[in-house]
N, C-alpha and C. Protein backbone atom coordinates (compact mmCIF):
# COMPACT_ATOMS: atom_id res chain seq x y z
N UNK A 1 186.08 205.85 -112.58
CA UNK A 1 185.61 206.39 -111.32
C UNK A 1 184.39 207.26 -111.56
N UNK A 2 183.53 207.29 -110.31
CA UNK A 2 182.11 207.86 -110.81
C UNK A 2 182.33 209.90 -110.76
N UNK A 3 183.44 209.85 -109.87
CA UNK A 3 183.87 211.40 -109.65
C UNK A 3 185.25 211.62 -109.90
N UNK A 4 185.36 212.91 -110.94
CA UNK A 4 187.16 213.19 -111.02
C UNK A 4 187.93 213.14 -110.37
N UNK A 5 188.96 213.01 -110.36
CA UNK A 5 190.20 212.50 -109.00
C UNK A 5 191.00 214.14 -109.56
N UNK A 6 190.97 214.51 -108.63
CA UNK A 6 192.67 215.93 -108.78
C UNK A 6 193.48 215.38 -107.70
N UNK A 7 194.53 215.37 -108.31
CA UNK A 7 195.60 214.80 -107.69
C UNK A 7 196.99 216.30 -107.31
N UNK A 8 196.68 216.32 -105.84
CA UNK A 8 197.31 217.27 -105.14
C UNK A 8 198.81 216.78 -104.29
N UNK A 9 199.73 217.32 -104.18
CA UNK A 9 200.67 217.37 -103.74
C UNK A 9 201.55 218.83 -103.46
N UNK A 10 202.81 218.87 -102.97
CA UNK A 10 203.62 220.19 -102.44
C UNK A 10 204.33 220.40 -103.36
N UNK A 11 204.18 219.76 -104.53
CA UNK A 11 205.73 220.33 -105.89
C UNK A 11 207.18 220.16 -105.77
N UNK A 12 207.25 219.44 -104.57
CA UNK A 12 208.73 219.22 -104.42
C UNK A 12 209.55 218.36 -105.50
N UNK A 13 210.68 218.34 -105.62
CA UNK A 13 211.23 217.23 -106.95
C UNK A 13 210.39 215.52 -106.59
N UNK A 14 211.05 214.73 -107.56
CA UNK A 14 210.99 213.22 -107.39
C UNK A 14 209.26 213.11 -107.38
N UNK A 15 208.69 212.49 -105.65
CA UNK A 15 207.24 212.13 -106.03
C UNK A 15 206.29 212.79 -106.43
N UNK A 16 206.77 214.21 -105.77
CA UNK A 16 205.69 215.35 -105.84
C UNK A 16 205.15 215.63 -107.43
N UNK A 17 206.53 216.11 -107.84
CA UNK A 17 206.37 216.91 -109.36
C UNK A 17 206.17 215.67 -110.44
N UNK A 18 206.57 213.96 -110.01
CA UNK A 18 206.18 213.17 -110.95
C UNK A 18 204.63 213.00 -110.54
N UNK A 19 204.02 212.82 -109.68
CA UNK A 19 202.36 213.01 -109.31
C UNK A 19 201.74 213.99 -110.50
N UNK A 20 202.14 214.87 -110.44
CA UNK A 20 201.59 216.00 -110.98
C UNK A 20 201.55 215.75 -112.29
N UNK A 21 202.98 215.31 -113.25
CA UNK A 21 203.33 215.09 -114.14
C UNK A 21 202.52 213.93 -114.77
N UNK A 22 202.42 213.08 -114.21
CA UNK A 22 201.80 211.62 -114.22
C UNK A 22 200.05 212.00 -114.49
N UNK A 23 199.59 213.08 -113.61
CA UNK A 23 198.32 213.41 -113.55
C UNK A 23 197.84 214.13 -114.40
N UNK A 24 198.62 215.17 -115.07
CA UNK A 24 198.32 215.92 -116.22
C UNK A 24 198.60 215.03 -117.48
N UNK A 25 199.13 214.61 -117.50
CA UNK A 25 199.29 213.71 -118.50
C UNK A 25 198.36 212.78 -119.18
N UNK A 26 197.98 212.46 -118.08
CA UNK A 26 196.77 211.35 -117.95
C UNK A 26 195.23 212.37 -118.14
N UNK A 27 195.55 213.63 -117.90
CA UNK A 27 194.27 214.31 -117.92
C UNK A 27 193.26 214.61 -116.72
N UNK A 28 194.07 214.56 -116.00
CA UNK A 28 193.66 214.24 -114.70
C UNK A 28 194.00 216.37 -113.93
N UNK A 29 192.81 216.59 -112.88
CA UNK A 29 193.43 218.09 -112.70
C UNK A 29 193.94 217.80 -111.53
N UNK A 30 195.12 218.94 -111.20
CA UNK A 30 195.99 218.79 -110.29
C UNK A 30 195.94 219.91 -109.30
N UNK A 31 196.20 219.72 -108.39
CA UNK A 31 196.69 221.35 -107.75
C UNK A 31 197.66 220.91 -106.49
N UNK A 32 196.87 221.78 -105.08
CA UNK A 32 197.70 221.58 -104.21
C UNK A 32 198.52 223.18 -103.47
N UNK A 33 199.41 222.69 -102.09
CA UNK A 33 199.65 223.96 -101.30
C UNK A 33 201.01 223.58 -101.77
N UNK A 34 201.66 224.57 -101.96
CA UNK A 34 203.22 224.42 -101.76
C UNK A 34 203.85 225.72 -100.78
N UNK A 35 205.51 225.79 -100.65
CA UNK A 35 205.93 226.43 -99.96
C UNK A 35 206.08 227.88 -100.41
N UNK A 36 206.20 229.07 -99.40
CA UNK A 36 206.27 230.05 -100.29
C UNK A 36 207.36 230.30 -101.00
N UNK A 37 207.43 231.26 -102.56
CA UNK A 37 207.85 231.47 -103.24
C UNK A 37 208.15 229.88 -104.50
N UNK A 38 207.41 229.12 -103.71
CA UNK A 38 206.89 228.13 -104.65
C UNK A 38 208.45 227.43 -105.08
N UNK A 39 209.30 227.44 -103.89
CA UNK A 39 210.69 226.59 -103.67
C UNK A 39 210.49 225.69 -103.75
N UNK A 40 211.56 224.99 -104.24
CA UNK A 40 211.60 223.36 -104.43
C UNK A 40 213.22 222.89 -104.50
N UNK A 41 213.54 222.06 -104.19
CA UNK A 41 215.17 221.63 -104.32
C UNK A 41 215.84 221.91 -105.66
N UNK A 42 215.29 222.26 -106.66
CA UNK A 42 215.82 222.58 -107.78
C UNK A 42 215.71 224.31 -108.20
N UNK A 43 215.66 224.59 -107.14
CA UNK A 43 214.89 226.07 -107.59
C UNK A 43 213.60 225.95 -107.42
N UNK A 44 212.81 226.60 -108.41
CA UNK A 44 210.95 227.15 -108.60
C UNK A 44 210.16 226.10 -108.86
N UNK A 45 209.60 225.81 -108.55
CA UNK A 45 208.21 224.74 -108.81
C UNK A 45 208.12 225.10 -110.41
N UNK A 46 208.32 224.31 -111.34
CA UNK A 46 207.84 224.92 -112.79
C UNK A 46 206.03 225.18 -112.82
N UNK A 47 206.24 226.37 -113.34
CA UNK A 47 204.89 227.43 -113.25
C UNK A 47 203.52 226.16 -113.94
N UNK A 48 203.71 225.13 -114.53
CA UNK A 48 202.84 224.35 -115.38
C UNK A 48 201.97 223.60 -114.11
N UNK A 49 202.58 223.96 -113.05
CA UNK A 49 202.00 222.77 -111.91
C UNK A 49 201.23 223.82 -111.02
N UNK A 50 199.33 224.16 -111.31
CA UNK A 50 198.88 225.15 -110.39
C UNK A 50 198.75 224.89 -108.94
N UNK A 51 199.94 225.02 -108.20
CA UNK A 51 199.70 224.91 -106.61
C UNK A 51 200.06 226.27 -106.07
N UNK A 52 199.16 226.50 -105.12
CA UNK A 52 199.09 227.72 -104.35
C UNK A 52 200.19 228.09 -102.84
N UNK A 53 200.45 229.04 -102.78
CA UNK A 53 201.92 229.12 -102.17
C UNK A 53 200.89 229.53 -100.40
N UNK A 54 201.57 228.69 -99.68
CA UNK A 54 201.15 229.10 -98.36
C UNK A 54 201.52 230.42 -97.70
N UNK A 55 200.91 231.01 -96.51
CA UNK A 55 201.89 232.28 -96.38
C UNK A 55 203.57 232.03 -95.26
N UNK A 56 203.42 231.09 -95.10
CA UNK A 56 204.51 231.02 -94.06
C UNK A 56 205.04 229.34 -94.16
N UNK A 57 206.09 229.10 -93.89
CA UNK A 57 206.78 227.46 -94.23
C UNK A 57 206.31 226.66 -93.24
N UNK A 58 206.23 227.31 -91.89
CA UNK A 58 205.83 225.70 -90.86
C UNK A 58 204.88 226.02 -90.58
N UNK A 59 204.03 225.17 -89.92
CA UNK A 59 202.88 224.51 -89.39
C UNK A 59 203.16 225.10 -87.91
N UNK A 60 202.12 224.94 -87.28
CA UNK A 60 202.14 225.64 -85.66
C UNK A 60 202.54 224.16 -85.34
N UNK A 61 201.76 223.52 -85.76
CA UNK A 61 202.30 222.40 -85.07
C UNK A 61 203.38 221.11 -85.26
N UNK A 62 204.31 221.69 -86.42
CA UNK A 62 205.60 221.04 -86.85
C UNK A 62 206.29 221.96 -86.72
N UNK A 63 207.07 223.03 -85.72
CA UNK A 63 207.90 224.28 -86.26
C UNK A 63 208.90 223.76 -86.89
N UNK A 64 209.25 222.62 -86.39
CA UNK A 64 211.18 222.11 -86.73
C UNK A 64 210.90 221.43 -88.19
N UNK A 65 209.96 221.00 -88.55
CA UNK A 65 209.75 220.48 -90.43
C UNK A 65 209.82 221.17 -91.43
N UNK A 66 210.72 221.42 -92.31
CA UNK A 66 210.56 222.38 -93.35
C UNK A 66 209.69 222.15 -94.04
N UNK A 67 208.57 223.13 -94.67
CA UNK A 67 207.18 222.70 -95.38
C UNK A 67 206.32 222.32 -94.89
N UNK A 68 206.31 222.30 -93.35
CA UNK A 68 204.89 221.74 -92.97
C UNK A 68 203.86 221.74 -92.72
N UNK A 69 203.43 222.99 -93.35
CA UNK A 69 202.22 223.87 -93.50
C UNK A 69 201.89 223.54 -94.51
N UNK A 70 202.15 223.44 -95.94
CA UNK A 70 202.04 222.82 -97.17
C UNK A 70 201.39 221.32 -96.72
N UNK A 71 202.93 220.46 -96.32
CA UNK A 71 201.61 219.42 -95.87
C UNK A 71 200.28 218.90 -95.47
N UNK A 72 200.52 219.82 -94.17
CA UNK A 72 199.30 219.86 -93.52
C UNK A 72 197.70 220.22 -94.47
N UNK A 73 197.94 221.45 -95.22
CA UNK A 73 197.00 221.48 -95.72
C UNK A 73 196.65 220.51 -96.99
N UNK A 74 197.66 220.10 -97.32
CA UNK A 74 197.24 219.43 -97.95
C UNK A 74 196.94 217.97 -97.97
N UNK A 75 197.18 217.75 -96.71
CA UNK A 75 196.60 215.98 -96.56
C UNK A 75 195.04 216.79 -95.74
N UNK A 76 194.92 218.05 -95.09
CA UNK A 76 193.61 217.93 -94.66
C UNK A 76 192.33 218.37 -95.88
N UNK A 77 193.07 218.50 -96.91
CA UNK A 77 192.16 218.72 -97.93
C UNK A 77 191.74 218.08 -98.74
N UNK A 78 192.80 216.90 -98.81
CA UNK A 78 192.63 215.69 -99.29
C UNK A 78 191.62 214.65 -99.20
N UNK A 79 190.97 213.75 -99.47
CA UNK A 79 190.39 212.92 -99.71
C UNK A 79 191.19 211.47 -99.00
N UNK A 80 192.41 211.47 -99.74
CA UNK A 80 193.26 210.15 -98.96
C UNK A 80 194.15 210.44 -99.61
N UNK A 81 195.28 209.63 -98.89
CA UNK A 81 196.97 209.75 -98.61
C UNK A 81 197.82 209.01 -99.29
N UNK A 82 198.22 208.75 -100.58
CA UNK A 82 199.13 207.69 -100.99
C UNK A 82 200.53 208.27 -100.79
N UNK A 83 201.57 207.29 -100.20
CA UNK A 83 203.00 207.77 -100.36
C UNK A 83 203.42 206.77 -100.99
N UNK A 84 204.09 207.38 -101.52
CA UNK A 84 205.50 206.39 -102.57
C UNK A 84 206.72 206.42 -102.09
N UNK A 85 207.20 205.28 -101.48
CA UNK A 85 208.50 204.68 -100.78
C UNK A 85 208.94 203.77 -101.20
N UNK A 86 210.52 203.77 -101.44
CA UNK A 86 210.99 202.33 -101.41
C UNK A 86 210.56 201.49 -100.14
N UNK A 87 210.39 200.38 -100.33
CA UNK A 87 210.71 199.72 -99.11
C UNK A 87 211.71 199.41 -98.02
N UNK A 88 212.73 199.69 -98.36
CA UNK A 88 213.92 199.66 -97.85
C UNK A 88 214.66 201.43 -97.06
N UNK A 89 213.82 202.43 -97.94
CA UNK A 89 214.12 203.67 -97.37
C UNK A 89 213.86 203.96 -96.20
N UNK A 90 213.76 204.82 -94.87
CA UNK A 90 213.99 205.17 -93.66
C UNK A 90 213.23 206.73 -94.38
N UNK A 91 212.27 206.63 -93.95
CA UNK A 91 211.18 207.63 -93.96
C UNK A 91 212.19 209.38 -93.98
N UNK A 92 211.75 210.25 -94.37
CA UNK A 92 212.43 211.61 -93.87
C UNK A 92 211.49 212.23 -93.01
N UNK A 93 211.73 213.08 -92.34
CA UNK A 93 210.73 214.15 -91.21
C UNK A 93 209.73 214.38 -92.36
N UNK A 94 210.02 215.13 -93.28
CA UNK A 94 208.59 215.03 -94.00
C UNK A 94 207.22 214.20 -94.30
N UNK A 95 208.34 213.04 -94.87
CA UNK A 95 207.45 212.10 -94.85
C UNK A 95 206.70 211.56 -93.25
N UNK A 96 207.23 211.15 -93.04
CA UNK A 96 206.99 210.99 -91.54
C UNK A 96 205.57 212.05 -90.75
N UNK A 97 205.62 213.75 -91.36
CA UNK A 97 205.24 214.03 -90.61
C UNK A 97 203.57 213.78 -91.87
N UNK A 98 203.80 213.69 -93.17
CA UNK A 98 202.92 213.67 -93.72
C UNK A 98 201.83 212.24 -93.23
N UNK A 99 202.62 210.93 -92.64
CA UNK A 99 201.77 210.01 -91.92
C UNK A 99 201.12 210.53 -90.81
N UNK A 100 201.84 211.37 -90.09
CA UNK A 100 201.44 211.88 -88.90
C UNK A 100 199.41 212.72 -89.04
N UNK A 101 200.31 213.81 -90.30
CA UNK A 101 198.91 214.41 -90.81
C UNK A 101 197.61 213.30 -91.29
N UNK A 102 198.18 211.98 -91.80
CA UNK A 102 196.56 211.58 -92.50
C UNK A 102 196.18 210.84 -91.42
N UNK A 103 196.96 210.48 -89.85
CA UNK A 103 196.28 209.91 -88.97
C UNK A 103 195.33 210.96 -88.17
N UNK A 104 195.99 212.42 -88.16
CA UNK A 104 195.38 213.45 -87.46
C UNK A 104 194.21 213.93 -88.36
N UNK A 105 193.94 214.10 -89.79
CA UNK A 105 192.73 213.95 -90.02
C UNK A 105 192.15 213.24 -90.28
N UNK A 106 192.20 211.64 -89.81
CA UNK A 106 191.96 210.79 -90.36
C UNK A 106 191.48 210.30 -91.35
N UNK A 107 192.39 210.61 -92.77
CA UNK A 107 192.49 210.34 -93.98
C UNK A 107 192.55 208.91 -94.48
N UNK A 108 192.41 208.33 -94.97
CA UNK A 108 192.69 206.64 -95.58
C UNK A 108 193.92 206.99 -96.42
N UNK A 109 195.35 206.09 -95.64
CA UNK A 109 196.14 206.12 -96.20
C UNK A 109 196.90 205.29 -96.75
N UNK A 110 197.73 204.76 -97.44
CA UNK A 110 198.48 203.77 -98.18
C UNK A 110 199.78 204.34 -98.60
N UNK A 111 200.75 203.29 -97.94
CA UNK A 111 202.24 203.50 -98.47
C UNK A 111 202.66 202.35 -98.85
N UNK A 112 203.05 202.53 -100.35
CA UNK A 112 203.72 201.74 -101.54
C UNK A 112 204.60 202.03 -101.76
N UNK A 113 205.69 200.98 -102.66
CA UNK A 113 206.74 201.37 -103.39
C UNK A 113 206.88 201.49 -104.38
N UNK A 114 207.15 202.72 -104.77
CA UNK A 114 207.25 202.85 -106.82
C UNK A 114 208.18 202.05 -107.21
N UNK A 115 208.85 201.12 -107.06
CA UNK A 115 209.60 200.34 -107.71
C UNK A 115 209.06 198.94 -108.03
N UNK A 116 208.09 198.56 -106.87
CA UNK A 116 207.17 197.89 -107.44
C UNK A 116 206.37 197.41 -108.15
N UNK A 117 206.32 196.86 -109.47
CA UNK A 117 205.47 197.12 -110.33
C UNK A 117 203.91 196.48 -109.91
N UNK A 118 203.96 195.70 -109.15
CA UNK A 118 202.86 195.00 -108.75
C UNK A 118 201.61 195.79 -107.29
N UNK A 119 202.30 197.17 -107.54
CA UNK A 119 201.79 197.95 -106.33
C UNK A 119 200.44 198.75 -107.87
N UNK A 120 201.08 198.28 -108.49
CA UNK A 120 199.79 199.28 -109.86
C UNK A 120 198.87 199.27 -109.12
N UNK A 121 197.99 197.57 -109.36
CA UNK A 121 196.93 197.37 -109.02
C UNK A 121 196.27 197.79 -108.04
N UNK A 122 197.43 197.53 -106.97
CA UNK A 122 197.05 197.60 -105.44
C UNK A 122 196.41 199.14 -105.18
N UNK A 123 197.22 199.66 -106.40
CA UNK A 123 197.01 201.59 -105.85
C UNK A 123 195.77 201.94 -106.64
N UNK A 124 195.57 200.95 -107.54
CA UNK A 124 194.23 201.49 -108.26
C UNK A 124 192.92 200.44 -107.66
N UNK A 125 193.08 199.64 -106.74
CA UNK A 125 191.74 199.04 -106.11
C UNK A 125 191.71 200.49 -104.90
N UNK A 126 192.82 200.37 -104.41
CA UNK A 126 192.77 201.32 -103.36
C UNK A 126 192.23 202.68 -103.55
N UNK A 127 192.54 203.54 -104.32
CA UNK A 127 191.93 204.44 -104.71
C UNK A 127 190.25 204.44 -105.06
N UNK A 128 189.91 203.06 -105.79
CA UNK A 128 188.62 202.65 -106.39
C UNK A 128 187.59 202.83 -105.20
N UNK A 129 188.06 202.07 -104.21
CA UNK A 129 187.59 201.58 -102.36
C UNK A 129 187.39 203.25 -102.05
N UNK A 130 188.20 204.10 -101.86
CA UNK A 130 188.34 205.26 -101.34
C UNK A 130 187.08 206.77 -101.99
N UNK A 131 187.36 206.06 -103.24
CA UNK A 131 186.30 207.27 -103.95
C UNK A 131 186.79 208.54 -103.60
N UNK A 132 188.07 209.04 -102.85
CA UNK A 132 188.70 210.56 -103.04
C UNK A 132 188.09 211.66 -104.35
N UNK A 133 187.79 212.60 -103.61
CA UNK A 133 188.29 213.42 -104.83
C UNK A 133 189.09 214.43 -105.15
N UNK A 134 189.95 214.60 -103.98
CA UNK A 134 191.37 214.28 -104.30
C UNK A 134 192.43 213.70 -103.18
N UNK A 135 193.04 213.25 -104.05
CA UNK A 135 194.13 212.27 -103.39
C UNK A 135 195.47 213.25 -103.08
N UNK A 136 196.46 213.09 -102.17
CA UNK A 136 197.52 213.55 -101.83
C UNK A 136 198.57 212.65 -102.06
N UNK A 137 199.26 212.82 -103.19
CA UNK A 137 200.40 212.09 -103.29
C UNK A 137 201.79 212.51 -102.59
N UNK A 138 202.75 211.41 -102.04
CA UNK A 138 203.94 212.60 -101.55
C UNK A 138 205.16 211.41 -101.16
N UNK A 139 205.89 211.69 -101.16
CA UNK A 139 207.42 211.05 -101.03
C UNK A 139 208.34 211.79 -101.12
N UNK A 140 209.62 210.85 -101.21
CA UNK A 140 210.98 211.75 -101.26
C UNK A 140 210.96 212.34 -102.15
N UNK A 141 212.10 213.40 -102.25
CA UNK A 141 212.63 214.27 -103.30
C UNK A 141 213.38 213.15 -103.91
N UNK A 142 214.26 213.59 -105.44
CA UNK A 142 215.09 212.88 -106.16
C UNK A 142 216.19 213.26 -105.89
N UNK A 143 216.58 213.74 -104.80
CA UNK A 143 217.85 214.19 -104.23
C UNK A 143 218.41 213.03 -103.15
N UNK A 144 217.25 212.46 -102.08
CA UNK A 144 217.24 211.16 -101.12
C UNK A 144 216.64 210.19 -101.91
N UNK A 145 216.59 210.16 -103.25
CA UNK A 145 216.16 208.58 -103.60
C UNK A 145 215.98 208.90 -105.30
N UNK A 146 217.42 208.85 -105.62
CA UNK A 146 217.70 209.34 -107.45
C UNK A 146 217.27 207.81 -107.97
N UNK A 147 216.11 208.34 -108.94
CA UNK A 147 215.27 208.09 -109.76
C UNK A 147 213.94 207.54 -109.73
N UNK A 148 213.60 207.93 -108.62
CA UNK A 148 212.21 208.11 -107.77
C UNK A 148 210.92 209.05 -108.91
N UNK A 149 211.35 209.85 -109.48
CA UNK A 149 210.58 211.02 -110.06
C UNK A 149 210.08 209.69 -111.55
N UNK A 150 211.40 209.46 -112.48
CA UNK A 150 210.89 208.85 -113.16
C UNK A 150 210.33 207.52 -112.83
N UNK A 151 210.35 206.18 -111.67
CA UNK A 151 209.61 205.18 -111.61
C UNK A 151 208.15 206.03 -110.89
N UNK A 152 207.74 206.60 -110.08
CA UNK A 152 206.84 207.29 -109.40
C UNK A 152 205.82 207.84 -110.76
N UNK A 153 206.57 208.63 -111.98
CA UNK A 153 205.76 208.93 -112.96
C UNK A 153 205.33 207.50 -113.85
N UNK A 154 205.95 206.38 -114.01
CA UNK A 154 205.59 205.24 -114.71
C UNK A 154 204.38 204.97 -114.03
N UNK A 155 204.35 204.18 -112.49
CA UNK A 155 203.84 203.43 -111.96
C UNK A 155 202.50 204.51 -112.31
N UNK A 156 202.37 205.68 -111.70
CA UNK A 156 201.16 206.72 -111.17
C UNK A 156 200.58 206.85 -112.83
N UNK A 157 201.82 206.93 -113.74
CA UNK A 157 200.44 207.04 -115.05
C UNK A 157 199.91 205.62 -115.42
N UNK A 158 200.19 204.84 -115.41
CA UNK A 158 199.51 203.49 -115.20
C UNK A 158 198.41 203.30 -114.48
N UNK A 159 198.48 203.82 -113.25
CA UNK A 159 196.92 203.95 -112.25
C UNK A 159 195.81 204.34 -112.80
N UNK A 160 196.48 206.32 -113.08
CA UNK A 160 195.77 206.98 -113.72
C UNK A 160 195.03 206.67 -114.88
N UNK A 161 195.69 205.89 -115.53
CA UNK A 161 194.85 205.46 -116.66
C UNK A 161 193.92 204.28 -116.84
N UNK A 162 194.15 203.65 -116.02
CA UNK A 162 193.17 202.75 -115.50
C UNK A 162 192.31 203.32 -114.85
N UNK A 163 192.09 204.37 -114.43
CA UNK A 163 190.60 204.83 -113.27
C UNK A 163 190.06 205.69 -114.32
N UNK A 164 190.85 206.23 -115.24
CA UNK A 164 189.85 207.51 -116.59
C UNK A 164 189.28 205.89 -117.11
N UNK A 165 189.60 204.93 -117.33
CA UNK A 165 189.01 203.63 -118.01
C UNK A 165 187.87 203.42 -117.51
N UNK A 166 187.56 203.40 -116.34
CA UNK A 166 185.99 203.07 -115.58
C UNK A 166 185.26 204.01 -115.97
């Protein structure tokens, strides 16, 4: 890619923290808004992932979404929107509201399934097309879809390493 990609997300378990994981790994910089006190379903966001804590949990305009201020800013800061879904899963309010956000800033978005192995490609033309500089990754936790974190970190360091290749 002709410009660095930072790959931002909310730190939540499963897609969030494998994004991140996947991205540092790869060498790639990361950041991103998370919730305050930097909560996550497991406890604390581990301190290795620099995302910045919002001051308040909802959004004016999601009150009933937990985190949706995090979202928000962070698909409007974003560049473009990838989510990672099974195909077969039934979206959560989060997710849901995170489509909501990349139509309201009209972000370029794409929803794949990490179980897919044949979505690699798809996510690395897509990204290529997009030229982001930074992307918002986001999906379930590994609590609504156990073992999401580790296929989500396979597939995403595979991308990643194909776009440091160009």
């Amino acid at each position: 890619m002709e410009n660095p990609l930072t790959i931002i997300t909310g730190g939540q378990t499963g897609v969030d923290q494998a994004a991140l994981q996947a991205a540092g790994d790869a060498g790639l910089e990361t950041g991103g808004w998370c919730p305050p006190g930097r909560l996550c379903e497991s406890g604390v966001i581990p301190p290795e992932f620099p995302l910045r804590e919002t001051e308040k949990e909802f959004s004016d305009r999601a009150p009933d979404i937990p985190r949706s201020l995090r979202t928000e800013r962070n698909v409007s800061e974003a560049g473009a929107v990838l989510i990672l879904i099974p195909g077969e899963m039934v979206p959560d309010p989060g997710t849901r509201w995170t489509r909501e956000c990349a139509s309201h800033f009209r972000k370029p978005l794409l929803v794949a399934d990490p179980f897919d192995e044949s979505n690699i490609e798809i996510i690395f033309q897509w990204i290529r097309a997009c030229q982001p500089k930074a992307l918002h990754v986001a999906g379930p936790a590994e609590s609504r879809c156990p073992g999401i974190f580790d296929q989500t970190y396979s597939l995403l360091k595979k991308v990643f390493l194909l776009l440091i290749k160009e």
